[in-house]
PDB file of N, CA and C in Angstrom:
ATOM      1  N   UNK A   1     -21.099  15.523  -7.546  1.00  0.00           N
ATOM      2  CA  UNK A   1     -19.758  15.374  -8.080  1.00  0.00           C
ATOM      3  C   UNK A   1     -18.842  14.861  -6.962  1.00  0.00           C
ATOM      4  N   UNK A   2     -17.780  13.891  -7.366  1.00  0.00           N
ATOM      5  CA  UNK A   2     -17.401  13.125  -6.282  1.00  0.00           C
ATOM      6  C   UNK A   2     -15.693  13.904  -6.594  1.00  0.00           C
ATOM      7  N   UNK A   3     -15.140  14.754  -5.395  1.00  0.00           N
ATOM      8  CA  UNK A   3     -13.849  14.758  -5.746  1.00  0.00           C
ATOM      9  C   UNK A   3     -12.431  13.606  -5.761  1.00  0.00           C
ATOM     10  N   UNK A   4     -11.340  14.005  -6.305  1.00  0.00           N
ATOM     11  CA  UNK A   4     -10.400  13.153  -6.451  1.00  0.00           C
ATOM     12  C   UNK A   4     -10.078  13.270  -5.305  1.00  0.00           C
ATOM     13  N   UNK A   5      -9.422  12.330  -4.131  1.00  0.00           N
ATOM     14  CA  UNK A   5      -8.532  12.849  -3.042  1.00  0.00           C
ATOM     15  C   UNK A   5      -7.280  12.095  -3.063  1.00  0.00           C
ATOM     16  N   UNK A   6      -6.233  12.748  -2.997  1.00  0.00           N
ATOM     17  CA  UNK A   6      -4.710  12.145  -2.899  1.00  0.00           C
ATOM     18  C   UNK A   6      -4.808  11.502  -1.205  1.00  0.00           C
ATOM     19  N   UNK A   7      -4.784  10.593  -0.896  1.00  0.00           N
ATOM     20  CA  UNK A   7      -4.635   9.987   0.064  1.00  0.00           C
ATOM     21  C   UNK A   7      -3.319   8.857   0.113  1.00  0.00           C
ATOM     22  N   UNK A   8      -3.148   9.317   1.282  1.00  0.00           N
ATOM     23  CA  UNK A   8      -1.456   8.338   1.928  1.00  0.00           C
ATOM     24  C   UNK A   8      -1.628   7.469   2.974  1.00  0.00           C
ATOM     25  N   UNK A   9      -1.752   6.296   3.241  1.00  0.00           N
ATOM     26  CA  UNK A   9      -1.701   5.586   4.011  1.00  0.00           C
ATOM     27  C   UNK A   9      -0.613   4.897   4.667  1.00  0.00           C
ATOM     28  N   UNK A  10       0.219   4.867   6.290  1.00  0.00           N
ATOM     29  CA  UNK A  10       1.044   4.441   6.906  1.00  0.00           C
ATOM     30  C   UNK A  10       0.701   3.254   7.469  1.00  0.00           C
ATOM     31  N   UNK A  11       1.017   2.179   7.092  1.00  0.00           N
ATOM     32  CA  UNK A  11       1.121   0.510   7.436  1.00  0.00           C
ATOM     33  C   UNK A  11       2.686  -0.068   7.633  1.00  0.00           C
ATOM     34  N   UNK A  12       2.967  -0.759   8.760  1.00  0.00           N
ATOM     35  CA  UNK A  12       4.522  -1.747   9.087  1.00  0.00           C
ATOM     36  C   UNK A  12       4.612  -2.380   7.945  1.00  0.00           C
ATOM     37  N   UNK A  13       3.717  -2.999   7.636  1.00  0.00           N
ATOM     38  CA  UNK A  13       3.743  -4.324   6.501  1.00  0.00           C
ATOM     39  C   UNK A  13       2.492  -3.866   5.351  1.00  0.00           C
ATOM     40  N   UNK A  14       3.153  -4.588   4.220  1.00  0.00           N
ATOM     41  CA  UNK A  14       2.160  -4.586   2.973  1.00  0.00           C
ATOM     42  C   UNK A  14       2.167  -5.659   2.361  1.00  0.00           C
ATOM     43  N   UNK A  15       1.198  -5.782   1.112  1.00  0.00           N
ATOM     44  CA  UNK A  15       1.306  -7.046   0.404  1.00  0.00           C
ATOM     45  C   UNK A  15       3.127  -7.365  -0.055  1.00  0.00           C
ATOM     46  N   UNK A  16       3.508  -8.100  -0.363  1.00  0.00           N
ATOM     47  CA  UNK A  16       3.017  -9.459   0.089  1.00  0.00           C
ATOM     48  C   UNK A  16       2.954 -10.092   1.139  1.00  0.00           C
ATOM     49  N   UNK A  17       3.290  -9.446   2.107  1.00  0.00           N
ATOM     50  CA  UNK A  17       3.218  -9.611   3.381  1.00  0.00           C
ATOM     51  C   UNK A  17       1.761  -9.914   3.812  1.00  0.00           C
ATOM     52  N   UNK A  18       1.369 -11.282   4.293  1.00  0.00           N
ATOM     53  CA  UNK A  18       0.362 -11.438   4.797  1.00  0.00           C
ATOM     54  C   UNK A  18      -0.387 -11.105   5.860  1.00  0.00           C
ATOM     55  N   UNK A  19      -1.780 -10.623   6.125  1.00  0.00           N
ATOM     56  CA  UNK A  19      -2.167 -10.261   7.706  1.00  0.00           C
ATOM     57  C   UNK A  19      -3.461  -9.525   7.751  1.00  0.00           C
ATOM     58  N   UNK A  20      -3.690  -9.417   8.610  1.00  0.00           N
ATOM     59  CA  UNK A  20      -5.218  -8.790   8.691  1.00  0.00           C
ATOM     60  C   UNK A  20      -5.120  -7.290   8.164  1.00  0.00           C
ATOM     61  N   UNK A  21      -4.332  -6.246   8.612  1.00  0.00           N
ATOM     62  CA  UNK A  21      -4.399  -5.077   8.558  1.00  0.00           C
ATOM     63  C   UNK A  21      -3.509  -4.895   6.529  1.00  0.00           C
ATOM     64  N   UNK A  22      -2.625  -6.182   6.390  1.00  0.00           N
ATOM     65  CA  UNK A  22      -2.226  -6.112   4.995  1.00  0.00           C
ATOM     66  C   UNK A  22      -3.498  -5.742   3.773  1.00  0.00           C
ATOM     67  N   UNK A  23      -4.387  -6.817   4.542  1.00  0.00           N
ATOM     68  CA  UNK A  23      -5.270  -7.610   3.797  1.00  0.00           C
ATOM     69  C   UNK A  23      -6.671  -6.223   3.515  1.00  0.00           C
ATOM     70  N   UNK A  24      -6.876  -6.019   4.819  1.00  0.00           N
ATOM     71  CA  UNK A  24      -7.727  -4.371   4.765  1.00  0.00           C
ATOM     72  C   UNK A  24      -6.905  -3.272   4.083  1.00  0.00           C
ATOM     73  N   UNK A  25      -5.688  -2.799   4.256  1.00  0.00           N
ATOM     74  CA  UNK A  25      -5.560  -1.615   3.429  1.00  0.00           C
ATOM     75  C   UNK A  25      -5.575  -2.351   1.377  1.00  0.00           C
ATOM     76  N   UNK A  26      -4.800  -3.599   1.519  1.00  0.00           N
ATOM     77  CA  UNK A  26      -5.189  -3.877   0.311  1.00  0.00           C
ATOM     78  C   UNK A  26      -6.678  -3.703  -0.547  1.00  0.00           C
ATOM     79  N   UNK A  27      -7.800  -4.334  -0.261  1.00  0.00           N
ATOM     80  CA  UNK A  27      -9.040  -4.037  -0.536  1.00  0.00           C
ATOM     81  C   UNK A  27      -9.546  -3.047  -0.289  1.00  0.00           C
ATOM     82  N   UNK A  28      -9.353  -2.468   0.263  1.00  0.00           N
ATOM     83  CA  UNK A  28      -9.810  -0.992   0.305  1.00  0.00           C
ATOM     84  C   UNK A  28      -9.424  -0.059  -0.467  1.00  0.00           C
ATOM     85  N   UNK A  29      -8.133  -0.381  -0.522  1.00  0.00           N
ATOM     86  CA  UNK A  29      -7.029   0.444  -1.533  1.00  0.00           C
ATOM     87  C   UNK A  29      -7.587   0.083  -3.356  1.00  0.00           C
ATOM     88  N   UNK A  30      -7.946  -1.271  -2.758  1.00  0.00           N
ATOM     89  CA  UNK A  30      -8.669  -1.484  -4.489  1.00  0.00           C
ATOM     90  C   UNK A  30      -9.980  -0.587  -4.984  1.00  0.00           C
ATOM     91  N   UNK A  31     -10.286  -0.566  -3.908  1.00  0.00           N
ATOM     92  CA  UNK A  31     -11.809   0.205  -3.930  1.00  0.00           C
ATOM     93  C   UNK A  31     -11.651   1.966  -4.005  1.00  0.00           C
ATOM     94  N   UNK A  32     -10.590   2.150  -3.265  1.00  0.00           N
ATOM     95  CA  UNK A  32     -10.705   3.719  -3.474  1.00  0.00           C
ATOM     96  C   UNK A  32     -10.066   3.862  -5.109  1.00  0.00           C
ATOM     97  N   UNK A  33      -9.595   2.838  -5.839  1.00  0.00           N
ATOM     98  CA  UNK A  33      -8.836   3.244  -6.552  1.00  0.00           C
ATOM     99  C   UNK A  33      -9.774   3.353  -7.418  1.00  0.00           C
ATOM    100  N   UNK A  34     -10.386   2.668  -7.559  1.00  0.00           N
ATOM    101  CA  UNK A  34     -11.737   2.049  -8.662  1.00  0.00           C
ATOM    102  C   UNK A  34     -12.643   3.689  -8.735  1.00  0.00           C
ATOM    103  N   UNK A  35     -12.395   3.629  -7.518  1.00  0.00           N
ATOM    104  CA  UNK A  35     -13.461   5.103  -7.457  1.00  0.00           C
ATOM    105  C   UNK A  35     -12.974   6.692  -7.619  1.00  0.00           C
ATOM    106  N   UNK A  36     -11.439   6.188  -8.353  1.00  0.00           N
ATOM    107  CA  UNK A  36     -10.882   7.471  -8.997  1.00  0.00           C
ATOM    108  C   UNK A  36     -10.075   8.088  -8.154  1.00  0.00           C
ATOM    109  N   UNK A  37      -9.848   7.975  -6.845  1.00  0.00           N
ATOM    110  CA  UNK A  37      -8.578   8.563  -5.870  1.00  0.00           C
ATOM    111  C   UNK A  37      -7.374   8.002  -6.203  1.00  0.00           C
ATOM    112  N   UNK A  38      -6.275   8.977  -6.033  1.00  0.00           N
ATOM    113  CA  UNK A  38      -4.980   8.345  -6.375  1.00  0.00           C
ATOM    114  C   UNK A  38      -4.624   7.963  -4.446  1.00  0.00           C
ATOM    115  N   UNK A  39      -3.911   7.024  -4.404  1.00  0.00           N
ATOM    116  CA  UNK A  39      -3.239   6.191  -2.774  1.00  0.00           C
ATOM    117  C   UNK A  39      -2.045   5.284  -3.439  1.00  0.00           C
ATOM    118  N   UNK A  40      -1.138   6.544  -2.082  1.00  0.00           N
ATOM    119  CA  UNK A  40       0.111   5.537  -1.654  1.00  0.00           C
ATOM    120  C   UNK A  40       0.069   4.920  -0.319  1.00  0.00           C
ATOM    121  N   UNK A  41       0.673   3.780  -0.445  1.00  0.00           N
ATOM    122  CA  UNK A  41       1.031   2.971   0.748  1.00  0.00           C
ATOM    123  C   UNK A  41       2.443   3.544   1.067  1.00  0.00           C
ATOM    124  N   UNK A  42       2.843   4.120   2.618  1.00  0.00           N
ATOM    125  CA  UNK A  42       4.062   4.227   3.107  1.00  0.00           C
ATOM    126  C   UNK A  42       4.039   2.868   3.564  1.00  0.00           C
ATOM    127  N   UNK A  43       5.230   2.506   3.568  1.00  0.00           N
ATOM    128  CA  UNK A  43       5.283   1.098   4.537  1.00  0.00           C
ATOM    129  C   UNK A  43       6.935   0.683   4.677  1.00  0.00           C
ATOM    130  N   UNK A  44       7.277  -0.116   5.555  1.00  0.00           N
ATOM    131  CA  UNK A  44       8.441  -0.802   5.941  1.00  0.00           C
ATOM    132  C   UNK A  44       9.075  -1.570   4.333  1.00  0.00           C
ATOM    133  N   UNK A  45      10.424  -1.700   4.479  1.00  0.00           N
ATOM    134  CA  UNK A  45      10.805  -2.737   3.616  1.00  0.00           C
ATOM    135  C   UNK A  45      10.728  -4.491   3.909  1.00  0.00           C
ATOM    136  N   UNK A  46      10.386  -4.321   5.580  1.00  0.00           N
ATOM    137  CA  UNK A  46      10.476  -6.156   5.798  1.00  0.00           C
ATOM    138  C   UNK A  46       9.288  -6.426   5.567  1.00  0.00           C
ATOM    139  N   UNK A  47      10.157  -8.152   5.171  1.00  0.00           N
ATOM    140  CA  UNK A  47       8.709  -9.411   4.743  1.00  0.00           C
ATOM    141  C   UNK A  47       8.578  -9.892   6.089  1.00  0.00           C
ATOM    142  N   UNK A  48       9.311  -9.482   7.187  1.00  0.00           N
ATOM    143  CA  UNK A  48       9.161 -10.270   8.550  1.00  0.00           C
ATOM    144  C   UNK A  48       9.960 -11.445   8.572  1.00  0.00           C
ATOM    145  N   UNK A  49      10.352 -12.059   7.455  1.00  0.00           N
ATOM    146  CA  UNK A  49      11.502 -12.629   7.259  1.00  0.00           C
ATOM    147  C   UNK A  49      13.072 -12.340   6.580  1.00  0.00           C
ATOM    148  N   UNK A  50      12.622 -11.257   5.839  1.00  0.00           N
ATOM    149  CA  UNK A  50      13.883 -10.419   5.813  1.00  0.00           C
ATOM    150  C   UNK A  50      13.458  -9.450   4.848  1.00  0.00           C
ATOM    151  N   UNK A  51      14.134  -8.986   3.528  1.00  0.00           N
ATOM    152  CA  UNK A  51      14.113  -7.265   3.452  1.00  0.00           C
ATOM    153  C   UNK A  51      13.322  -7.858   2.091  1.00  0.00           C
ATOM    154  N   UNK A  52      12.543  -6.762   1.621  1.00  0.00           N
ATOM    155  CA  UNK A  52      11.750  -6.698   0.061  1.00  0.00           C
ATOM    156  C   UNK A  52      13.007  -5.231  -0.534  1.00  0.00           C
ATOM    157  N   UNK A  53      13.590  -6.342  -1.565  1.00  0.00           N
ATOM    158  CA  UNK A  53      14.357  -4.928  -2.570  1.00  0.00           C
ATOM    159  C   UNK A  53      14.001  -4.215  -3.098  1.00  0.00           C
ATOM    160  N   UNK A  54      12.562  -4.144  -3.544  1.00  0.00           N
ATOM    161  CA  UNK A  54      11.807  -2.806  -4.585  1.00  0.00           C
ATOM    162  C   UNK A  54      11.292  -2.366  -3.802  1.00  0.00           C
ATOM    163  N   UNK A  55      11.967  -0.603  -3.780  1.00  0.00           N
ATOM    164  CA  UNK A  55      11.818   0.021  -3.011  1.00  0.00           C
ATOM    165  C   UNK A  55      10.146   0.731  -3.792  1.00  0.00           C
ATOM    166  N   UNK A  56      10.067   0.650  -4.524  1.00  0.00           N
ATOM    167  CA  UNK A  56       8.618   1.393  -5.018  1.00  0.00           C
ATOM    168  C   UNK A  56       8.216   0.121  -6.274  1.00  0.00           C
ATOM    169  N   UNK A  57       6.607   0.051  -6.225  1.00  0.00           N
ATOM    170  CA  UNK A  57       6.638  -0.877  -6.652  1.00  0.00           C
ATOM    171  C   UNK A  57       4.650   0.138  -6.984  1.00  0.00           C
ATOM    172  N   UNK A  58       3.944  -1.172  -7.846  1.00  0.00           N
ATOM    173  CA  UNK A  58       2.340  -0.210  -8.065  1.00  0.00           C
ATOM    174  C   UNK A  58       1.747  -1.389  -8.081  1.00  0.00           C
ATOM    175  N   UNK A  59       0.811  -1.897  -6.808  1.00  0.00           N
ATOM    176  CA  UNK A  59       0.087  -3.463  -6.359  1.00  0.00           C
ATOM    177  C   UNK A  59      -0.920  -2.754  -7.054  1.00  0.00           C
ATOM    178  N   UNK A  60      -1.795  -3.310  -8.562  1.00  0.00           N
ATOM    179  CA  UNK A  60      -3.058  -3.002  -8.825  1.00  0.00           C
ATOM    180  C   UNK A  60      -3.610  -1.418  -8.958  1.00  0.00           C
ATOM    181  N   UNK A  61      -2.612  -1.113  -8.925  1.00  0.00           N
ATOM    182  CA  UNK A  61      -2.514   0.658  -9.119  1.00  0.00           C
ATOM    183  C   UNK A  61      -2.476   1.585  -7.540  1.00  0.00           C
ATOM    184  N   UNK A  62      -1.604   0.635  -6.817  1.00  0.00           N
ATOM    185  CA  UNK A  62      -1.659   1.518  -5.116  1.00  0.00           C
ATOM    186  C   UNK A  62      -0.348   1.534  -5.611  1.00  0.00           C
ATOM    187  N   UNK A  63       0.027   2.746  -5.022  1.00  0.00           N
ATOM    188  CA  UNK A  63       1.178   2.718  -5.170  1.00  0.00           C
ATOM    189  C   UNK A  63       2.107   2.770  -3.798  1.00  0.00           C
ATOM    190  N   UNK A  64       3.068   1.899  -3.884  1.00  0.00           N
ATOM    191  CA  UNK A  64       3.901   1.660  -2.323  1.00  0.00           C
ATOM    192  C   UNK A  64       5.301   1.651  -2.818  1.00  0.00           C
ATOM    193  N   UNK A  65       5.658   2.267  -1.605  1.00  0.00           N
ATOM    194  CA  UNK A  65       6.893   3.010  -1.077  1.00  0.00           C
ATOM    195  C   UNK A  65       7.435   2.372   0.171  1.00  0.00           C
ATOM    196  N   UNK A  66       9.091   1.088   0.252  1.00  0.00           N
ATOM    197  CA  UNK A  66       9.128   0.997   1.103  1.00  0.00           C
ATOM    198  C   UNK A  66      10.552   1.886   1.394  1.00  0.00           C
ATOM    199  N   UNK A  67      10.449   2.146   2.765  1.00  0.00           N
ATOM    200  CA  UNK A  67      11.277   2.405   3.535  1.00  0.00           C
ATOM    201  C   UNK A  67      11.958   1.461   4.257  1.00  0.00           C
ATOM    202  N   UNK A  68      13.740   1.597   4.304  1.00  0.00           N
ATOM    203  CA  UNK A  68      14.370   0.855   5.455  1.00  0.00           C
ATOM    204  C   UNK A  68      14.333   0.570   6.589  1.00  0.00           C
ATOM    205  N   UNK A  69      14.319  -0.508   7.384  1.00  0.00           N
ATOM    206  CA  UNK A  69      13.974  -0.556   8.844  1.00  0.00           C
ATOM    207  C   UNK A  69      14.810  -1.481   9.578  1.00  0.00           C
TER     208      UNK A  69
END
């Protein structure tokens, strides 16, 4: 029996923000999801070019949370 685990993950940047470490918690995040864990992304509000307005938003069923910076 495989348990559920609530897992939280802390990343600067998220989709749509492009990048290596974007790009790994994304797919991974697809994969734990698939496999029945609920995951939030904490993360920044910048695109690195300026601010993302939705502050909570659900990429493919991750769910992310940005914070001001």
């Amino acid at each position: 029996m495989v348990r559920k685990m609530k897992i939280i993950k802390v990343s600067s940047f998220f989709w749509p923000v492009k990048g290596g470490m974007e790009g790994h918690l994304y797919y991974e995040g697809k994969e734990l999801i698939k496999s029945g864990h609920d995951l939030q992304i904490l993360t920044s509000d910048s695109s690195r070019n300026g601010k993302i307005k939705k502050k909570f938003s659900l990429v493919d069923g991750i769910a992310v949370t940005r914070f001001p910076t």
